[in-house]
PDB file of N, CA and C in Angstrom:
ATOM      1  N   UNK A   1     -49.639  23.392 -33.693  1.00  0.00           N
ATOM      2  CA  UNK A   1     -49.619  24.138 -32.471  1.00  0.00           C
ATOM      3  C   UNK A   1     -51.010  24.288 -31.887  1.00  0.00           C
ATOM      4  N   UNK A   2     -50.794  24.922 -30.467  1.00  0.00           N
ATOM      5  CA  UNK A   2     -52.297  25.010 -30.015  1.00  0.00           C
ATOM      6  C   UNK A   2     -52.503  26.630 -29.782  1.00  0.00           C
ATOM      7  N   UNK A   3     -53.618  26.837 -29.972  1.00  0.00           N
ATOM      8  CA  UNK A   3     -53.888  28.527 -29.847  1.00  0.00           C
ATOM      9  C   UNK A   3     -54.202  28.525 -28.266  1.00  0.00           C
ATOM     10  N   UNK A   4     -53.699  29.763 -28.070  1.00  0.00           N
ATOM     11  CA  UNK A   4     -53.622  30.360 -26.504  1.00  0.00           C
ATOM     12  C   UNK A   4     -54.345  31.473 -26.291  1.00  0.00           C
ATOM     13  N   UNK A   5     -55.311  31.083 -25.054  1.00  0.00           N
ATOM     14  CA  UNK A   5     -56.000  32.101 -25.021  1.00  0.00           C
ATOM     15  C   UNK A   5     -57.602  31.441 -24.822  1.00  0.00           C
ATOM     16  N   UNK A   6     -58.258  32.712 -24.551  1.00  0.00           N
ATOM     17  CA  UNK A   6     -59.899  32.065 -24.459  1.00  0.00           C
ATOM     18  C   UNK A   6     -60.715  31.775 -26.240  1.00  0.00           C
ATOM     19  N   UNK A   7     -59.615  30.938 -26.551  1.00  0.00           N
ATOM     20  CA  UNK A   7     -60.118  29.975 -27.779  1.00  0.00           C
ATOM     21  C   UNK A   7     -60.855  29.302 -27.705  1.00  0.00           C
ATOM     22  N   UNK A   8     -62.058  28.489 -27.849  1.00  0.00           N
ATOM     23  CA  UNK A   8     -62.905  27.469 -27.459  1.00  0.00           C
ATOM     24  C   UNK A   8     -62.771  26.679 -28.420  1.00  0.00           C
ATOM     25  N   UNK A   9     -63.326  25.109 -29.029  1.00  0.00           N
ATOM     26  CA  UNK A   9     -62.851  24.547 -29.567  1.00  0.00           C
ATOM     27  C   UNK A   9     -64.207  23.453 -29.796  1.00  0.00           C
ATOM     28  N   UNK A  10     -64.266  23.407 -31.263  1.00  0.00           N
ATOM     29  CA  UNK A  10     -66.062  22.873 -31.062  1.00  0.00           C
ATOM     30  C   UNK A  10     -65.704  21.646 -32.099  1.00  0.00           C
ATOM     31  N   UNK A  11     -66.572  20.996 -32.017  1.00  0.00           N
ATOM     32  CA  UNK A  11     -66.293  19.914 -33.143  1.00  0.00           C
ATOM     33  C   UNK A  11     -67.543  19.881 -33.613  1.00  0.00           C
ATOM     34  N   UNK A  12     -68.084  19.648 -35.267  1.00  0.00           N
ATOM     35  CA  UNK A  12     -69.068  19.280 -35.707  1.00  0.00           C
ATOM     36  C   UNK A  12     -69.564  18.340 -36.541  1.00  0.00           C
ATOM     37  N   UNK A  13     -70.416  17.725 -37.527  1.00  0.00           N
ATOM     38  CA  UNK A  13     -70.561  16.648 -38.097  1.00  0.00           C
ATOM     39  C   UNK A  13     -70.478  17.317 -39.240  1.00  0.00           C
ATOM     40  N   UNK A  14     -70.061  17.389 -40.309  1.00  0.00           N
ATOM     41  CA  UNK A  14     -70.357  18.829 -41.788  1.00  0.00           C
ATOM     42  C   UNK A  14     -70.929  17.598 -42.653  1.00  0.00           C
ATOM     43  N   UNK A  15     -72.076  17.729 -42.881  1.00  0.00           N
ATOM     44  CA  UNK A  15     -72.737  16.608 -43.552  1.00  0.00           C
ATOM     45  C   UNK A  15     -73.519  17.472 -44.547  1.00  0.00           C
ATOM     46  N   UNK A  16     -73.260  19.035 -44.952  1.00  0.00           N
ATOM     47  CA  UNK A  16     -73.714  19.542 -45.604  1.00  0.00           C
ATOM     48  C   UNK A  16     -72.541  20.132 -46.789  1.00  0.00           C
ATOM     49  N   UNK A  17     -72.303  19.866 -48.071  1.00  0.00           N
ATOM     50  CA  UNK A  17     -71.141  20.421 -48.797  1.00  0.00           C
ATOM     51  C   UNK A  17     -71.049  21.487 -49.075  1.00  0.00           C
ATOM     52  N   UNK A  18     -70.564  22.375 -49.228  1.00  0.00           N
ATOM     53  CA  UNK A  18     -70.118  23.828 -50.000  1.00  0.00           C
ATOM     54  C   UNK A  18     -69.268  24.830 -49.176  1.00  0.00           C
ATOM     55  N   UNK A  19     -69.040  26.096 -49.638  1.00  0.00           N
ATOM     56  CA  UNK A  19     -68.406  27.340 -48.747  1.00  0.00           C
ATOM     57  C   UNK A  19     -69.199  28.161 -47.852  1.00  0.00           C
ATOM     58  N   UNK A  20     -68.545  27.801 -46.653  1.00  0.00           N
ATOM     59  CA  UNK A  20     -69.785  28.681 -45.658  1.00  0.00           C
ATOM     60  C   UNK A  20     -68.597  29.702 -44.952  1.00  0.00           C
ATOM     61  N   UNK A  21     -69.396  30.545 -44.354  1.00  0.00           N
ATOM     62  CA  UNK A  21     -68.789  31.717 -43.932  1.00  0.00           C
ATOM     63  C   UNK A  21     -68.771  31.787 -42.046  1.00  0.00           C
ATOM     64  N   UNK A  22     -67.633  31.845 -41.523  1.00  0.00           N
ATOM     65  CA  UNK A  22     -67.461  31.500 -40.281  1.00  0.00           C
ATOM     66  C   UNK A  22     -67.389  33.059 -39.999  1.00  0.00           C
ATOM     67  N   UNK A  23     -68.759  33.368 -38.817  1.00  0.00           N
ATOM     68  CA  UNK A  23     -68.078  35.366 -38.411  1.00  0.00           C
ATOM     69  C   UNK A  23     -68.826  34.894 -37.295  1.00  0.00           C
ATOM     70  N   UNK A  24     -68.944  35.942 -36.003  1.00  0.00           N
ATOM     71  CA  UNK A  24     -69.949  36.300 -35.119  1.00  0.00           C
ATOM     72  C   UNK A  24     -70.708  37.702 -35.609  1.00  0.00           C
ATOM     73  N   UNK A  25     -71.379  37.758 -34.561  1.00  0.00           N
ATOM     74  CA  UNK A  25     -72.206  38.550 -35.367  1.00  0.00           C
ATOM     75  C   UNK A  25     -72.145  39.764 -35.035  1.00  0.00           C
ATOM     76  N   UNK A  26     -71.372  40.235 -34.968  1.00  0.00           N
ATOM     77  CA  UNK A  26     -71.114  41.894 -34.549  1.00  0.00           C
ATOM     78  C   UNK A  26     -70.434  42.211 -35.534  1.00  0.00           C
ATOM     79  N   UNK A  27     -71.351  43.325 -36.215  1.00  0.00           N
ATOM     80  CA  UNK A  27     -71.393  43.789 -37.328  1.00  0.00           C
ATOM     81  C   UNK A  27     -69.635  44.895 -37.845  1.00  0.00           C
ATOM     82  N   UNK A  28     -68.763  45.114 -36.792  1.00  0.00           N
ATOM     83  CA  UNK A  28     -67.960  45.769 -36.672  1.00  0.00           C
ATOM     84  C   UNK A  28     -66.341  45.120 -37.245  1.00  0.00           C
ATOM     85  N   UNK A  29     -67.097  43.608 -36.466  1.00  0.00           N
ATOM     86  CA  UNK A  29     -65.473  42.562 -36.930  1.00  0.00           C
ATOM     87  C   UNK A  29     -66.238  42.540 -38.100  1.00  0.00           C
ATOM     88  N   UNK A  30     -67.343  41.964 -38.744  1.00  0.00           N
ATOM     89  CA  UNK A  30     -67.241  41.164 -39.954  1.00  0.00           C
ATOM     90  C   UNK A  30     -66.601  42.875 -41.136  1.00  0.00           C
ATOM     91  N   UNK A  31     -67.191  43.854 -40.578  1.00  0.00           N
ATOM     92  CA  UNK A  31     -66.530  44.913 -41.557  1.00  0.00           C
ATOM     93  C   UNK A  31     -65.019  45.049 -41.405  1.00  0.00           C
ATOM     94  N   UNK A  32     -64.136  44.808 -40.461  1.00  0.00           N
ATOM     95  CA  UNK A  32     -62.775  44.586 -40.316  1.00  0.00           C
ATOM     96  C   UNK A  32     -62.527  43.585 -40.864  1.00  0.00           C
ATOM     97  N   UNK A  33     -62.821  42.818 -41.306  1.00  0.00           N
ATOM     98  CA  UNK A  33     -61.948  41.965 -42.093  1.00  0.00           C
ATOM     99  C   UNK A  33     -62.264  40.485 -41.188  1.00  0.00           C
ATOM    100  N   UNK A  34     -62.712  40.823 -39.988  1.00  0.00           N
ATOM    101  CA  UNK A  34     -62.765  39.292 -39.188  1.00  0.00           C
ATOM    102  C   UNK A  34     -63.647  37.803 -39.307  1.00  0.00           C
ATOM    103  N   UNK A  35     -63.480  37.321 -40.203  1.00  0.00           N
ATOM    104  CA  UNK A  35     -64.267  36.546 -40.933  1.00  0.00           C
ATOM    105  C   UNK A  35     -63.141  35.330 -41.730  1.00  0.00           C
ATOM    106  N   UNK A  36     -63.730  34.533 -41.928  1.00  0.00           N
ATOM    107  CA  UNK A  36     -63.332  33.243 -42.383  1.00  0.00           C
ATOM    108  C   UNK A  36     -64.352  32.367 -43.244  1.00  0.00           C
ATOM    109  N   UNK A  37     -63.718  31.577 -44.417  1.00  0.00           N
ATOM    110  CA  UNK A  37     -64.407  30.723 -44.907  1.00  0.00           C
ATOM    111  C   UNK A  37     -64.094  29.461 -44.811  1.00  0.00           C
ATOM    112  N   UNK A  38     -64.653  28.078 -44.303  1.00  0.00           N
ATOM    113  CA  UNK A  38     -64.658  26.881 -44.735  1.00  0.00           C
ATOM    114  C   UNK A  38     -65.227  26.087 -45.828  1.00  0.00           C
ATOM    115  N   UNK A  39     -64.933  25.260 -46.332  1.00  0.00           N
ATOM    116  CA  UNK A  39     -65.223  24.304 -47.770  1.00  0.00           C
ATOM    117  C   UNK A  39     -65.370  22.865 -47.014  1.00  0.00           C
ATOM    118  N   UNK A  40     -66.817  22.495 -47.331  1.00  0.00           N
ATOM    119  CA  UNK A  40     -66.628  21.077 -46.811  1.00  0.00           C
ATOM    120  C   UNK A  40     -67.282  20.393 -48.108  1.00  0.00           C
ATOM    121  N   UNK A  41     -66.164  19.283 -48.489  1.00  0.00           N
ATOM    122  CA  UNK A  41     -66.150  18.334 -49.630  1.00  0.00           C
ATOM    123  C   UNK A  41     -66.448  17.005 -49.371  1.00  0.00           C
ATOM    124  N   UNK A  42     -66.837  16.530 -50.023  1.00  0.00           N
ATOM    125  CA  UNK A  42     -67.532  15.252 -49.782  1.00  0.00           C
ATOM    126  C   UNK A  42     -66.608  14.286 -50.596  1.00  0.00           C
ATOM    127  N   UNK A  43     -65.463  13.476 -49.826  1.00  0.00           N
ATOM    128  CA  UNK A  43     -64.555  12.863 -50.296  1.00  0.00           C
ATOM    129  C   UNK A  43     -64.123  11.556 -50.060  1.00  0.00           C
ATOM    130  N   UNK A  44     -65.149  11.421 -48.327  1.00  0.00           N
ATOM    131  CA  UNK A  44     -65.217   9.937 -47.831  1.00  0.00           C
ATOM    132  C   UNK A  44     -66.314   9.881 -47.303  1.00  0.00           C
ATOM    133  N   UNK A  45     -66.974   8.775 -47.472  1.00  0.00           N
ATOM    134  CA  UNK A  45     -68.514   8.120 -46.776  1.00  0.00           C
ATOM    135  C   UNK A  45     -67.991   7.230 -45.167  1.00  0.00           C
ATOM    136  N   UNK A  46     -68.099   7.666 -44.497  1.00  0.00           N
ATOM    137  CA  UNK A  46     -68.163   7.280 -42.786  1.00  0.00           C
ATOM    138  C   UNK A  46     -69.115   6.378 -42.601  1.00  0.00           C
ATOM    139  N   UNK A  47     -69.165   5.443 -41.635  1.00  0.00           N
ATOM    140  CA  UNK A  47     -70.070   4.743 -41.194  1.00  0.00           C
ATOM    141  C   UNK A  47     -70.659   5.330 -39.848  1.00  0.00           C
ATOM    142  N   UNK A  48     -72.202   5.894 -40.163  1.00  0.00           N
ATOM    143  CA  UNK A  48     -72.902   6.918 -39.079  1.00  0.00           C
ATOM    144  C   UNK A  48     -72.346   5.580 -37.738  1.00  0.00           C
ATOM    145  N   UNK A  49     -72.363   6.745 -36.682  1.00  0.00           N
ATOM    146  CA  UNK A  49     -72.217   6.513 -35.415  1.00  0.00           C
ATOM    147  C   UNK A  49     -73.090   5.176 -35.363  1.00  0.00           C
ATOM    148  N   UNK A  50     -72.607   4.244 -34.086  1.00  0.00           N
ATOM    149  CA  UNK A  50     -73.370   2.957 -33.660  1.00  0.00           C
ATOM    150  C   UNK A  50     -74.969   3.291 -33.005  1.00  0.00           C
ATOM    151  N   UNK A  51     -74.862   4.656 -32.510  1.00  0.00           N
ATOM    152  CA  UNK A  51     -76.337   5.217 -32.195  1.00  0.00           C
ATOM    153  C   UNK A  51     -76.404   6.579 -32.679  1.00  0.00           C
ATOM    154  N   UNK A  52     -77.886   6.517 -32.803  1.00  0.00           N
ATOM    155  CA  UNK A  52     -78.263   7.658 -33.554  1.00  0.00           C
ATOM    156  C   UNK A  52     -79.354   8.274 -32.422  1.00  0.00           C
ATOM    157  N   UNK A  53     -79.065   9.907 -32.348  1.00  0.00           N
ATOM    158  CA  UNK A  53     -79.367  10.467 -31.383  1.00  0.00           C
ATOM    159  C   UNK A  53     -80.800  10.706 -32.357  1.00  0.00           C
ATOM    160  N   UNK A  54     -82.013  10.991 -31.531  1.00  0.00           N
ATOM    161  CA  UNK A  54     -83.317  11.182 -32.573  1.00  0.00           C
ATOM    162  C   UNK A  54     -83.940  12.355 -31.856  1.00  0.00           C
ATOM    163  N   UNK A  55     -83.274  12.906 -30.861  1.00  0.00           N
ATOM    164  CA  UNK A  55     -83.515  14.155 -30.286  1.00  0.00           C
ATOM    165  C   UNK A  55     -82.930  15.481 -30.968  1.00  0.00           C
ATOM    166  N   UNK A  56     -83.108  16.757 -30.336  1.00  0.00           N
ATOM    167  CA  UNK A  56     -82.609  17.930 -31.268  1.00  0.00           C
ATOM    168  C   UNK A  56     -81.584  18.331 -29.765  1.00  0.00           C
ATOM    169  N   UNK A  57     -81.344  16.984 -29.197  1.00  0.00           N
ATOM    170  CA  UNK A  57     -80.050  18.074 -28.185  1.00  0.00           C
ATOM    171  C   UNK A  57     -78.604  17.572 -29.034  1.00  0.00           C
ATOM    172  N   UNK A  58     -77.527  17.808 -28.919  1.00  0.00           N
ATOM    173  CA  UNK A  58     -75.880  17.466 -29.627  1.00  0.00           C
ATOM    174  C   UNK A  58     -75.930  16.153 -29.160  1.00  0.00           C
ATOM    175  N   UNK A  59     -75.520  15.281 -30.151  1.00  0.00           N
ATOM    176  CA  UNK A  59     -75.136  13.880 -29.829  1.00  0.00           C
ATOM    177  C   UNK A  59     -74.143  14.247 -28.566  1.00  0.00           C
ATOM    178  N   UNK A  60     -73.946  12.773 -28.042  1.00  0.00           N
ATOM    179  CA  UNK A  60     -73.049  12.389 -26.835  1.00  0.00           C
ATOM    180  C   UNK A  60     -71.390  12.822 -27.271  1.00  0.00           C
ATOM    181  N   UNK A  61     -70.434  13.209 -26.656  1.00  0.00           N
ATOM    182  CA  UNK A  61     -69.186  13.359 -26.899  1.00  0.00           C
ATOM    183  C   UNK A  61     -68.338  12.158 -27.192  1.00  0.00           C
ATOM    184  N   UNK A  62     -68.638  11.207 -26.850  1.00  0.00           N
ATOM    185  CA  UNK A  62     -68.442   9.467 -26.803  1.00  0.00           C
ATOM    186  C   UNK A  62     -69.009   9.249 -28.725  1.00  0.00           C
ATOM    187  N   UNK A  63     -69.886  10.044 -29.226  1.00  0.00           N
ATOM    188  CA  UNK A  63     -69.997   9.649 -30.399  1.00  0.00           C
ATOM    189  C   UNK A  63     -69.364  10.286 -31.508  1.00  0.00           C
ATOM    190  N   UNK A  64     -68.836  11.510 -31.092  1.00  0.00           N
ATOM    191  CA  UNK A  64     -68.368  12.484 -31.731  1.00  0.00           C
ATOM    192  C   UNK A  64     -66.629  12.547 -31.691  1.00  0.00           C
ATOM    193  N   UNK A  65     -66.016  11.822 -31.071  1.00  0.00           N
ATOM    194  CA  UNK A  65     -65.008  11.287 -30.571  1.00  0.00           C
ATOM    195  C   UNK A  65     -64.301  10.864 -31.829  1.00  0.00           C
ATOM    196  N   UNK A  66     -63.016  11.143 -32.089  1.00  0.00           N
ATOM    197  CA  UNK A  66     -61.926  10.759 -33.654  1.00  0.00           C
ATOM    198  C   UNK A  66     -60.939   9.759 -32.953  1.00  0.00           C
ATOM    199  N   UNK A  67     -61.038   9.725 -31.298  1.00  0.00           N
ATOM    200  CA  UNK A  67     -59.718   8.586 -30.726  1.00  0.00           C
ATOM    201  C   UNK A  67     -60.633   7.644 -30.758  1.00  0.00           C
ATOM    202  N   UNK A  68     -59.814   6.285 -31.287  1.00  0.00           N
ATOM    203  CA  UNK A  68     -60.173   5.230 -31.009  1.00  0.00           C
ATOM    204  C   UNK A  68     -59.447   4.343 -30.385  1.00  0.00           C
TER     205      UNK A  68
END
């Protein structure tokens, strides 16, 4: 399903392994309970993108892209 609502929807590269902790930072949700953890496992080796961005802005959306 798709979530409804002012959901935003980000995609990232997780090229770093372990349990990280997904909150914003207002100290009020993370004491309510509003918080989440992800696990990123290292289970398949990808072939890096055809270009490699060497700047510190977000690669292109064209590289970050799962349709082929």
């Amino acid at each position: 399903g798709h979530a409804h609502g002012p959901f935003p929807r980000g995609d990232m590269v997780a090229g770093n392994p372990g349990t990280w902790l997904l909150h914003c930072h207002v100290t009020d949700h993370i004491h309510a309970g509003m918080e989440a953890t992800f696990t990123i496992e290292i289970k398949l080796f990808l072939a890096p993108p055809r270009r490699i961005s060497t700047s510190l802005t977000p690669l292109p959306a064209a590289l970050l892209s799962t349709d082929k």
